[in-house]
C-alpha atoms as a PDB file:
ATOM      1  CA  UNK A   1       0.000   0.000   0.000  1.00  0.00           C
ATOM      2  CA  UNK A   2       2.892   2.029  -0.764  1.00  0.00           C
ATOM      3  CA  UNK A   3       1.158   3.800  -3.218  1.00  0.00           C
ATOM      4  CA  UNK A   4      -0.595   5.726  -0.811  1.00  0.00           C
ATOM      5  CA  UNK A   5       1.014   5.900   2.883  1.00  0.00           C
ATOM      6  CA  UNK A   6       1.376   9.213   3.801  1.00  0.00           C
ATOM      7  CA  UNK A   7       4.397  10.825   3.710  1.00  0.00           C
ATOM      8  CA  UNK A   8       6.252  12.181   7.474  1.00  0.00           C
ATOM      9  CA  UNK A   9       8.762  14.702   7.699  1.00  0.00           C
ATOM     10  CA  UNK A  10      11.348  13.181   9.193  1.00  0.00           C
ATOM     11  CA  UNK A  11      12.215  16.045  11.823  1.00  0.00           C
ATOM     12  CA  UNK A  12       8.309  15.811  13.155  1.00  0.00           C
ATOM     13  CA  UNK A  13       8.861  14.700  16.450  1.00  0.00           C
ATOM     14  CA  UNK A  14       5.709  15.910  18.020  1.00  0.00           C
ATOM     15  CA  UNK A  15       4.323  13.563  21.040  1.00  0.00           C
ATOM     16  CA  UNK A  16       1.177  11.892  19.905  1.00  0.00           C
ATOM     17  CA  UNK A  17      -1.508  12.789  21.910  1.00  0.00           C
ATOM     18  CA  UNK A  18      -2.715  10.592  25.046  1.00  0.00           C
ATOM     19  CA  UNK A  19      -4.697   7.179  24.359  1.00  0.00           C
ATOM     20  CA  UNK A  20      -8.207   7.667  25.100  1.00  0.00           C
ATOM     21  CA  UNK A  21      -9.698   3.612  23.955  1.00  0.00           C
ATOM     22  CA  UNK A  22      -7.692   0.909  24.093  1.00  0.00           C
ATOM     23  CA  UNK A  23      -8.690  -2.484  22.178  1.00  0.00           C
ATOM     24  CA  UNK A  24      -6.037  -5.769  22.628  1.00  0.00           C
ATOM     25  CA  UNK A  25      -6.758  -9.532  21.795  1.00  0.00           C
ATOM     26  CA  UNK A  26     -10.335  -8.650  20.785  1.00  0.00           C
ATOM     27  CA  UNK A  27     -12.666 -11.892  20.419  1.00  0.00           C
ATOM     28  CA  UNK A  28     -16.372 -12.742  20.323  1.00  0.00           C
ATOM     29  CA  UNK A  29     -18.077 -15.993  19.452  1.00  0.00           C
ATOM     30  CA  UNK A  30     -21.218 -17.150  19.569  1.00  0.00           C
ATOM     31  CA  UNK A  31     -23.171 -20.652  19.467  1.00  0.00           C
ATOM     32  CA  UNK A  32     -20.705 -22.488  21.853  1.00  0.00           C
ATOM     33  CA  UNK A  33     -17.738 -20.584  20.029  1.00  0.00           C
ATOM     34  CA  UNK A  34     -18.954 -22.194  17.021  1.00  0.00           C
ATOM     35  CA  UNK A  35     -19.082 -19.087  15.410  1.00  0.00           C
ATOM     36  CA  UNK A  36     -16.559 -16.519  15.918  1.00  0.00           C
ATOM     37  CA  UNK A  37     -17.746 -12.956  15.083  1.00  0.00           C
ATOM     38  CA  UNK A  38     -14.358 -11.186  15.754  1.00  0.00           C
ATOM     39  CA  UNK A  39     -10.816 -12.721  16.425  1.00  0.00           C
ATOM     40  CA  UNK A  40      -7.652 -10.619  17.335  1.00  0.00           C
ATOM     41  CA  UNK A  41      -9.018  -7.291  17.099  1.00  0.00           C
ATOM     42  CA  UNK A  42      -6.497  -4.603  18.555  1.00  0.00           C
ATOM     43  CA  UNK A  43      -7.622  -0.557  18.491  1.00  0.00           C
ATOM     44  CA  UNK A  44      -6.093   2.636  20.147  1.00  0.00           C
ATOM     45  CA  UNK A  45      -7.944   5.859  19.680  1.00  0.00           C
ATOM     46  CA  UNK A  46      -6.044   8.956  20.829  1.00  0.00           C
ATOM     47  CA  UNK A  47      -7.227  12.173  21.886  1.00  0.00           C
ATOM     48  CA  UNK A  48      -9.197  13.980  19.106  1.00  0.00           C
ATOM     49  CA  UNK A  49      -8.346  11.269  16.694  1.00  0.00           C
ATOM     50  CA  UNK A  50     -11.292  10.206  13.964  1.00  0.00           C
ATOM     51  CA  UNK A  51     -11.357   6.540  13.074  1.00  0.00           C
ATOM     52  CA  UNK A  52     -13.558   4.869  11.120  1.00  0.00           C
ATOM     53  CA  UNK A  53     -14.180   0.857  10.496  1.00  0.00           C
ATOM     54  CA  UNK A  54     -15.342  -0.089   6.943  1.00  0.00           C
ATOM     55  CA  UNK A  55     -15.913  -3.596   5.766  1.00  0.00           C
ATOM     56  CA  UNK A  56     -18.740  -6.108   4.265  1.00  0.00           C
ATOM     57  CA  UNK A  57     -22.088  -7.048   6.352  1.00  0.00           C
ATOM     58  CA  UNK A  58     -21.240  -9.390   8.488  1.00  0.00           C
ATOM     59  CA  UNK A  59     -17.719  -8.684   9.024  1.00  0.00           C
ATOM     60  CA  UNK A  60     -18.214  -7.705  12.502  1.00  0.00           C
ATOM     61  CA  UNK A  61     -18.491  -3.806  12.486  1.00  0.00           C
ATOM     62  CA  UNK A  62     -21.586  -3.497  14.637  1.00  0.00           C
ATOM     63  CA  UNK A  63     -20.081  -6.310  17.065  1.00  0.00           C
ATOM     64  CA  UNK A  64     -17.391  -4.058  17.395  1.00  0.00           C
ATOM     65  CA  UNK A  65     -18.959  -1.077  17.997  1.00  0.00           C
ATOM     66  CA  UNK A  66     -21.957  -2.645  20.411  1.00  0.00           C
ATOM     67  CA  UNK A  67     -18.839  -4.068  22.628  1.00  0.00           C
ATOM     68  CA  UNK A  68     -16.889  -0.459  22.678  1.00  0.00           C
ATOM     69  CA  UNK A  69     -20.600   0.841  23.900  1.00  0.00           C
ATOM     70  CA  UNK A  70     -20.577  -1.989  27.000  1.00  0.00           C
ATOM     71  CA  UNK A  71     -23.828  -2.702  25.200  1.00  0.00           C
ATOM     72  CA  UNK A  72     -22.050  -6.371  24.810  1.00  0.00           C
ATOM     73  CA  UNK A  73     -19.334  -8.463  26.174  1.00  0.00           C
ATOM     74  CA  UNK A  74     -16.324  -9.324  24.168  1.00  0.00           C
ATOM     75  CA  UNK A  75     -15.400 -13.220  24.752  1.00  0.00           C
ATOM     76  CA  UNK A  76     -11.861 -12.568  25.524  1.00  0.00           C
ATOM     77  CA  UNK A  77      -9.717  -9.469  25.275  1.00  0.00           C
ATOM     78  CA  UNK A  78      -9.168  -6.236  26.858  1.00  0.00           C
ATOM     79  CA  UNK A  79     -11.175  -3.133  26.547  1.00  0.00           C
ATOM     80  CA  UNK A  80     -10.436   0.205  28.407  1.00  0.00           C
ATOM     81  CA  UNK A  81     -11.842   3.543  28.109  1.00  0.00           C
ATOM     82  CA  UNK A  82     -10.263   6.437  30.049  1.00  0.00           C
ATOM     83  CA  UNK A  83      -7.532   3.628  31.604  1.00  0.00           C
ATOM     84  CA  UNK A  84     -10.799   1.567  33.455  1.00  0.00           C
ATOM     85  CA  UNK A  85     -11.838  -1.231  31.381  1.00  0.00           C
ATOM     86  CA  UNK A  86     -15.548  -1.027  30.032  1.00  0.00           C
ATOM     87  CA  UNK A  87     -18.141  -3.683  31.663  1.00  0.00           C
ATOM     88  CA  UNK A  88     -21.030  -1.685  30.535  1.00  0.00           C
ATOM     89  CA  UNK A  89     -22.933   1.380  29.632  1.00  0.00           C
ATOM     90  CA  UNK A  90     -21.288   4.312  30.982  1.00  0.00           C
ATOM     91  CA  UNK A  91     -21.770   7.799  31.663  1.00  0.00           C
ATOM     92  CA  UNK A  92     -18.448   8.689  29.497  1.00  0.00           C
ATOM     93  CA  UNK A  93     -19.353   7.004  26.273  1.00  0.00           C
ATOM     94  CA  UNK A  94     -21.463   9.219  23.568  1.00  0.00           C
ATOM     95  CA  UNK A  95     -23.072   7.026  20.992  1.00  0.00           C
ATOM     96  CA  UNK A  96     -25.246   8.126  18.220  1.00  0.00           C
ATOM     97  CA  UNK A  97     -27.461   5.917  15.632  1.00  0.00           C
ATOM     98  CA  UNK A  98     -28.657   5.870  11.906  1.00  0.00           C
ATOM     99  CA  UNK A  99     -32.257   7.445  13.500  1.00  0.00           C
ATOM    100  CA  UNK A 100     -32.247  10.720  15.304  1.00  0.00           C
ATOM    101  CA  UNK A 101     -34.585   9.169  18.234  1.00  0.00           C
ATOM    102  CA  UNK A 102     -35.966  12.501  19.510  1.00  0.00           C
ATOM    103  CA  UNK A 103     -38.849  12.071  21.773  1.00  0.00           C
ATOM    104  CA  UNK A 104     -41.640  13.852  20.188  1.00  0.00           C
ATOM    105  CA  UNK A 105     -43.168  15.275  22.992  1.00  0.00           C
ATOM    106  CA  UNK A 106     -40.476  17.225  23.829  1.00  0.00           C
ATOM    107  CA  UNK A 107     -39.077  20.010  22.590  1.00  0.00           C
ATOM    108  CA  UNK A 108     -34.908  20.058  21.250  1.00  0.00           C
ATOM    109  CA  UNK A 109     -33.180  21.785  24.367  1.00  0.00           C
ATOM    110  CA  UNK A 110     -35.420  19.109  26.399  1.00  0.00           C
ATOM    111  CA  UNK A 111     -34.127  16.130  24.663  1.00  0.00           C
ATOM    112  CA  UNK A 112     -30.470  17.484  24.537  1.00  0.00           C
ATOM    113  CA  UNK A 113     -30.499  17.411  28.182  1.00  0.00           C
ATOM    114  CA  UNK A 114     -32.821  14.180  28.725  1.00  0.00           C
ATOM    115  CA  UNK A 115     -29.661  11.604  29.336  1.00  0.00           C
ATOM    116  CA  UNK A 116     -28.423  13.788  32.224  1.00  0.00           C
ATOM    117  CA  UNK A 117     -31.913  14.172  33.134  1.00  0.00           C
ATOM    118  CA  UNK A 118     -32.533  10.059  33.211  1.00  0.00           C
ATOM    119  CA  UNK A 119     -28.894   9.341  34.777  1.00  0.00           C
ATOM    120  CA  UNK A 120     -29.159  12.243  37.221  1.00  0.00           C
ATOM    121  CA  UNK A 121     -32.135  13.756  37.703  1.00  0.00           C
ATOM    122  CA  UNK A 122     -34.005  16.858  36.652  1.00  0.00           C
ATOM    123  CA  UNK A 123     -31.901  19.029  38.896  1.00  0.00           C
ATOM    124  CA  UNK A 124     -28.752  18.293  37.083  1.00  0.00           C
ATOM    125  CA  UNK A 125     -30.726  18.615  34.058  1.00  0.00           C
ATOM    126  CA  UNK A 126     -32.058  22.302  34.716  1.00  0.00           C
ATOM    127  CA  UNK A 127     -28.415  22.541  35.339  1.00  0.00           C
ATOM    128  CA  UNK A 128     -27.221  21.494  31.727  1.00  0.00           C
ATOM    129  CA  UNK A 129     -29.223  23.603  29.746  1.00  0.00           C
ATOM    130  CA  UNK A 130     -26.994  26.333  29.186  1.00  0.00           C
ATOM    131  CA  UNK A 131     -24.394  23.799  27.838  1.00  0.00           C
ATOM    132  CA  UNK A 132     -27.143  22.686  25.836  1.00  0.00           C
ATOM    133  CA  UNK A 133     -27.788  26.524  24.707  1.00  0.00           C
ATOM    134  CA  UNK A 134     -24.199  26.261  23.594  1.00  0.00           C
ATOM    135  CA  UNK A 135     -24.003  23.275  21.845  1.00  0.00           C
ATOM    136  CA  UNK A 136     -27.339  23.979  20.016  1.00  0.00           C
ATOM    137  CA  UNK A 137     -25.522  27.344  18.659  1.00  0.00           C
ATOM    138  CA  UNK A 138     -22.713  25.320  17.911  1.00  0.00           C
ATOM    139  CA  UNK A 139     -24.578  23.233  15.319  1.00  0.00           C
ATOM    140  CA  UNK A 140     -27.007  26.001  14.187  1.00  0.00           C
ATOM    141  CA  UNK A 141     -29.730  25.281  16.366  1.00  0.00           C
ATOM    142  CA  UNK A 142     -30.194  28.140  18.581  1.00  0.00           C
ATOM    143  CA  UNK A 143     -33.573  29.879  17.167  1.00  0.00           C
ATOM    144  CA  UNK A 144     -35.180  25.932  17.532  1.00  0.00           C
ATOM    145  CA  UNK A 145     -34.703  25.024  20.706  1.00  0.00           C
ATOM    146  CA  UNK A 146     -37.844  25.232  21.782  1.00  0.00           C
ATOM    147  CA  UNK A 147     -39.398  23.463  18.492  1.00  0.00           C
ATOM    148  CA  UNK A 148     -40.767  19.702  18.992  1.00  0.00           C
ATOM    149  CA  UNK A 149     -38.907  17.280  16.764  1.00  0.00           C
ATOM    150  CA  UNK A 150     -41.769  17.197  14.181  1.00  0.00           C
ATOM    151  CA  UNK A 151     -40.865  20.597  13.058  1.00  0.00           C
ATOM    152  CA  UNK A 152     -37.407  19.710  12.282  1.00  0.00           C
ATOM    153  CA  UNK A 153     -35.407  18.588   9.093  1.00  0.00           C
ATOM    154  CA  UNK A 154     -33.578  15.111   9.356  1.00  0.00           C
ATOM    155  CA  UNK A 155     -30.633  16.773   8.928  1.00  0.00           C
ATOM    156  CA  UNK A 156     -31.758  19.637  12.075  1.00  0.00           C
ATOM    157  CA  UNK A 157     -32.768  16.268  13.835  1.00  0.00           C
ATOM    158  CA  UNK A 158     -29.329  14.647  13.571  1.00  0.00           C
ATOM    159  CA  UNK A 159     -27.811  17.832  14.709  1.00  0.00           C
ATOM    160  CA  UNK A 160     -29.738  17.768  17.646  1.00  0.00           C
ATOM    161  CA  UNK A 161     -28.743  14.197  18.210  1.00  0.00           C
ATOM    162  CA  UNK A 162     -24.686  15.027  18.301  1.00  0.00           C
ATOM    163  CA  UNK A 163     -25.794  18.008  21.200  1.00  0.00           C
ATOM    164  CA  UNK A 164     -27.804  15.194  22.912  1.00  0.00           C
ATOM    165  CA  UNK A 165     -24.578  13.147  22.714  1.00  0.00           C
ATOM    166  CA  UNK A 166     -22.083  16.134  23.705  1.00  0.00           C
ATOM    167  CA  UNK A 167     -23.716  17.290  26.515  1.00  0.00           C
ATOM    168  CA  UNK A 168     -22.714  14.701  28.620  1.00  0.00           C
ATOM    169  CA  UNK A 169     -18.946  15.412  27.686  1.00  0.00           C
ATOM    170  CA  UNK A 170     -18.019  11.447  26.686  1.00  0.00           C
ATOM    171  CA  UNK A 171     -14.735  10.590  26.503  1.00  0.00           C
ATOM    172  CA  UNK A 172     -15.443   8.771  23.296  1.00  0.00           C
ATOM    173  CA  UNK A 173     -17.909   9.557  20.564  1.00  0.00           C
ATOM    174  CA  UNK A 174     -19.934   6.134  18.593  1.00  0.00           C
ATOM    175  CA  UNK A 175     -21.148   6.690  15.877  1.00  0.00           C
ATOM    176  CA  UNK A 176     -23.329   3.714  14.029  1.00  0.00           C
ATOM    177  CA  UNK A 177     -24.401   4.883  10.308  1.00  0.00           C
ATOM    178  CA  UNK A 178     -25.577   8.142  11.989  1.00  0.00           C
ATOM    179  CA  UNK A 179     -26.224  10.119   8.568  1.00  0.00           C
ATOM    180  CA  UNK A 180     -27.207   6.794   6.354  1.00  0.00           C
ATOM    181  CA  UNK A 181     -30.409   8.049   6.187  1.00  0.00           C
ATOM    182  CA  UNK A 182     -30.391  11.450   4.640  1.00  0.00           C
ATOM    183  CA  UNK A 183     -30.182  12.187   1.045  1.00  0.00           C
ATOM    184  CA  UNK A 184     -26.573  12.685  -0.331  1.00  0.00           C
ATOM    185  CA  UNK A 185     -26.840  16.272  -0.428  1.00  0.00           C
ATOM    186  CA  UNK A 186     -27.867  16.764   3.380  1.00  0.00           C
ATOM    187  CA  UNK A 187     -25.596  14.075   4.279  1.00  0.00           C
ATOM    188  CA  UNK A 188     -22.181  15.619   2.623  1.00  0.00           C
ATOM    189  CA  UNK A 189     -23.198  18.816   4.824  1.00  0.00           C
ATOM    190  CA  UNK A 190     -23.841  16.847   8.014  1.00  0.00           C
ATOM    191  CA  UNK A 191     -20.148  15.252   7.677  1.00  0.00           C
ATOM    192  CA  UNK A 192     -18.605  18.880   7.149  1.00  0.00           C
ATOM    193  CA  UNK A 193     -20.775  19.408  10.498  1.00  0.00           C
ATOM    194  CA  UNK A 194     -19.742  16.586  11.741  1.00  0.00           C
ATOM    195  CA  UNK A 195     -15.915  17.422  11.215  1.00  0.00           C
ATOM    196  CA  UNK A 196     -15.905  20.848  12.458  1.00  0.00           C
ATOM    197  CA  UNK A 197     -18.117  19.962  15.675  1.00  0.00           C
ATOM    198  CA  UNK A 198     -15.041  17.208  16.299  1.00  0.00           C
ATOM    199  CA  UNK A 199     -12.672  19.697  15.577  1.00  0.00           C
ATOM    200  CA  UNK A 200     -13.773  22.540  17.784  1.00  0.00           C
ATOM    201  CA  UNK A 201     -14.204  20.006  20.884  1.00  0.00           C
ATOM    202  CA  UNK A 202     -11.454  18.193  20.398  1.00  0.00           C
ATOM    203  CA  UNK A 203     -13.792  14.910  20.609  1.00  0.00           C
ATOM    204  CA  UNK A 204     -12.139  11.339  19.815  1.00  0.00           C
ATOM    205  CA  UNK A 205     -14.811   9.583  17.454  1.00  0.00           C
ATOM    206  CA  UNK A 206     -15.081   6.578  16.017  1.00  0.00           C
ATOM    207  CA  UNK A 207     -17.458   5.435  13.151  1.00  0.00           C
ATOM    208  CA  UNK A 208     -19.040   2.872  11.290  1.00  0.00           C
ATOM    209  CA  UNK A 209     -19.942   3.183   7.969  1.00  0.00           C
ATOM    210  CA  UNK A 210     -20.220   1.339   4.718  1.00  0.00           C
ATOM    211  CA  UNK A 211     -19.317   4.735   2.552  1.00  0.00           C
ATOM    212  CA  UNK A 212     -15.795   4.841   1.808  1.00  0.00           C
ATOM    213  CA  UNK A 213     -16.373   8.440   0.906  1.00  0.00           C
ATOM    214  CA  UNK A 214     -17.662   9.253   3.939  1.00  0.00           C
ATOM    215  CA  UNK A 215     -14.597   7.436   5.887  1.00  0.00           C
ATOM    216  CA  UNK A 216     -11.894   8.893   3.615  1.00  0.00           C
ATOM    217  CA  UNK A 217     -13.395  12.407   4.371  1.00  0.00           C
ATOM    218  CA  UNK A 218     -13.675  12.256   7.940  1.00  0.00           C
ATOM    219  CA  UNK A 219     -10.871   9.983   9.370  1.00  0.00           C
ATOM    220  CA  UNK A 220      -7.363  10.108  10.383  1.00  0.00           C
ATOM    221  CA  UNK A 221      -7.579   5.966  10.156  1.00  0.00           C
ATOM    222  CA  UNK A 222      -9.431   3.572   8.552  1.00  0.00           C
ATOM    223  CA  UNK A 223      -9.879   0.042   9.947  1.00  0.00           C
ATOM    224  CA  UNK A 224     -10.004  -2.314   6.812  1.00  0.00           C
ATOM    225  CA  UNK A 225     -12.070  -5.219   7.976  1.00  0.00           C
ATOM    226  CA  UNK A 226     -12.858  -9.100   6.338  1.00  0.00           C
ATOM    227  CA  UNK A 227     -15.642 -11.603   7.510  1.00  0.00           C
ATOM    228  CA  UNK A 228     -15.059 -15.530   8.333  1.00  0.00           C
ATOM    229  CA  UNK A 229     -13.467 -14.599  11.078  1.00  0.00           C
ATOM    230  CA  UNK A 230     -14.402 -10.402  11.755  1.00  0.00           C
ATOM    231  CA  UNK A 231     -10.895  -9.051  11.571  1.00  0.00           C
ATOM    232  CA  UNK A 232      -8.949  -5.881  10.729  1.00  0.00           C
ATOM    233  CA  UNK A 233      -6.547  -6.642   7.691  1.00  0.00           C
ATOM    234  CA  UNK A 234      -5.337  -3.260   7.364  1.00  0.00           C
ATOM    235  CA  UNK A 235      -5.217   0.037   8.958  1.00  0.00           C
ATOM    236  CA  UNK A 236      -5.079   2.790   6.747  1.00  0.00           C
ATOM    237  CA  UNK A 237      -4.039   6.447   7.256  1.00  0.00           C
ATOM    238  CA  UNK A 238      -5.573   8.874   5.759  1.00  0.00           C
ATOM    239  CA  UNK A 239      -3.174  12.383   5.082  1.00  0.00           C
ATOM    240  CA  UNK A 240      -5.234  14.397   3.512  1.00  0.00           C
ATOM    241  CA  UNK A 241      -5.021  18.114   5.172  1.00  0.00           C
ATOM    242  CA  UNK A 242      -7.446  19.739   7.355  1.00  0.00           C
ATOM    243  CA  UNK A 243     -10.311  20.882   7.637  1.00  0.00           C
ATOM    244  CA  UNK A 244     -11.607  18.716   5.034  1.00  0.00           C
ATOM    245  CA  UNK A 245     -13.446  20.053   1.792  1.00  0.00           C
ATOM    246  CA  UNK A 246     -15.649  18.207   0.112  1.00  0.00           C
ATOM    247  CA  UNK A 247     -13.521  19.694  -3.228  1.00  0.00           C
ATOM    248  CA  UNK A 248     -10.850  16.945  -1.926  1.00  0.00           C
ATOM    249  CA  UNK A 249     -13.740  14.085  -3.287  1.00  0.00           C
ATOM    250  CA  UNK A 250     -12.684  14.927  -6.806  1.00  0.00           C
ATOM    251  CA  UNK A 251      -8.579  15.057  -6.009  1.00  0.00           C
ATOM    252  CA  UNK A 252      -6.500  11.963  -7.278  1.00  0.00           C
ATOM    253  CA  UNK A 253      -4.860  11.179  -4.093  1.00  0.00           C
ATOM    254  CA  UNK A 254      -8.638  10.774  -2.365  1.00  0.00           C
ATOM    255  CA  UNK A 255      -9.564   8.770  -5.332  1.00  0.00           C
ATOM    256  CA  UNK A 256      -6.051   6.195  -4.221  1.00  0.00           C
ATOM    257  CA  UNK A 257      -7.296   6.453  -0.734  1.00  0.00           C
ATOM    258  CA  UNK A 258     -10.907   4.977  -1.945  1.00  0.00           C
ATOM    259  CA  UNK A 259      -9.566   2.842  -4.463  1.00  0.00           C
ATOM    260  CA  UNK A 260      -7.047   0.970  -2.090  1.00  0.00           C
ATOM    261  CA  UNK A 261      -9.753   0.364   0.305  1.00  0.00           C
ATOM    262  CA  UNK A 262     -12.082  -0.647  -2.272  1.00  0.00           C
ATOM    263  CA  UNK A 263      -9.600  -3.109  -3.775  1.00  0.00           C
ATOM    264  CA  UNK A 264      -9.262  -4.782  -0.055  1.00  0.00           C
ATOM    265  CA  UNK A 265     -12.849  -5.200   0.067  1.00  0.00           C
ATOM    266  CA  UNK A 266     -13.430  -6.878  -3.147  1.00  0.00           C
ATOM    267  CA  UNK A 267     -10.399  -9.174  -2.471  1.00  0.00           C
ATOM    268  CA  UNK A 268     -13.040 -10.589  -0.250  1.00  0.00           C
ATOM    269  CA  UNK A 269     -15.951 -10.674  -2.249  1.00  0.00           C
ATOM    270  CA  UNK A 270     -14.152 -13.350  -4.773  1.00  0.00           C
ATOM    271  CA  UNK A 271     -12.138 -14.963  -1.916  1.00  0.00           C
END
């Protein structure tokens, strides 16, 4: 993968910045260990670092990211958030899905604050809202606060949905398909959103997504994975400079970047 590795300066000794999710000797079977899902998965995700996981249905993305949410137990293997290894749901993991979720009856500043309201109580709640205030201007949102969920776009709804995840301040930001819903158009702006919202908080994300596009744009890494077992087969780094235009779509070196991963992939599909 010479062909597109990116190129260092040799005098760039900068420290990298701290690990924030750590991933070693990454398993999970099912039926009996008849089937393994995942074998010999190892991840770190550093401080304001963007990765993203592509691969083929079944490969094992959502396994992966459902066991990085404590939302299921890996078989063997470490996993450790924030140097505490994760046995469950916790406070300091944001995850967002492929459906904004809004409750209806409530309006957008009510939902932003609803998971401290559910974990902590409406006290704490009342407390967040001006962090919610913020984050709502941050994403555009600050004349529709007050607006039910109805009266929003699906790409207004998914903006909502990041506040609801960043009010909590996570340590780690899941992201599962969140903008697979929305036509290309809305969902090219929502990843330039996306981007500059991970930018300006410094947030550590990780996504899963079956648009190379999508990956190549956003990530600092790409995870390269294969079904039968779910491993990663290559890591990729992306050096593309930021922020991100979506001008760079229509460069030659993204079109290597797509291209290579594309090429793993469909040494699968014939293998």
């Amino acid at each position: 993968m010479s062909a597109v590795q990116p190129l260092r300066d040799p005098g760039d000794l900068r420290v990298p910045a701290r690990p924030v999710y750590e991933i070693s000797g990454l398993s999970k079977t099912y039926a009996r260990n008849r089937l393994v899902a995942l074998e010999g998965v190892e991840l770190t995700l550093r401080k304001g670092e963007f990765v993203s996981v592509v691969g083929s249905s079944g490969c094992g993305k959502s396994t992966l990211l459902k066991i990085m949410a404590g939302l299921s137990p890996p078989t063997t293997g470490r996993v450790v958030l924030e140097g505490r290894p994760v046995m469950g749901p916790r406070d300091d993991i944001g995850m967002m899905f492929q459906q904004a979720t809004l409750l209806p009856w409530k309006t957008t500043l009510e939902n932003v604050v609803l998971p401290i309201g559910i974990r902590q109580g409406r006290a704490a709640a009342n407390s967040a809202r001006p962090r919610a205030k913020a984050l709502l201007e941050l994403v555009g949102l600050k004349d529709f606060a007050d607006v039910y969920p109805g009266e929003l776009s699906g790409g207004m709804a998914q903006r909502a949905s990041i506040c609801r995840m960043l009010v909590t301040e996570p340590a780690v930001l899941l992201l599962d398909e969140p903008f697979s819903a929305l036509d290309e158009l809305t969902r090219d702006f929502m990843n330039m959103e996306l981007q500059r919202i991970c930018a300006e908080t410094n947030a550590s994300a990780f996504l899963v997504t079956h648009s190379l596009a999508e990956a190549v744009i956003l990530s600092d890494r790409i995870l390269v994975m294969r079904a039968r077992p779910g491993r990663v087969v290559e890591e990729v780094t992306i050096d593309l400079p930021r922020p991100r235009t979506l001008e760079m779509i229509n460069t030659a070196e993204f079109g290597r970047y797509v291209g290579h991963i594309r090429d793993l992939l469909g040494r699968e599909a014939v293998q």
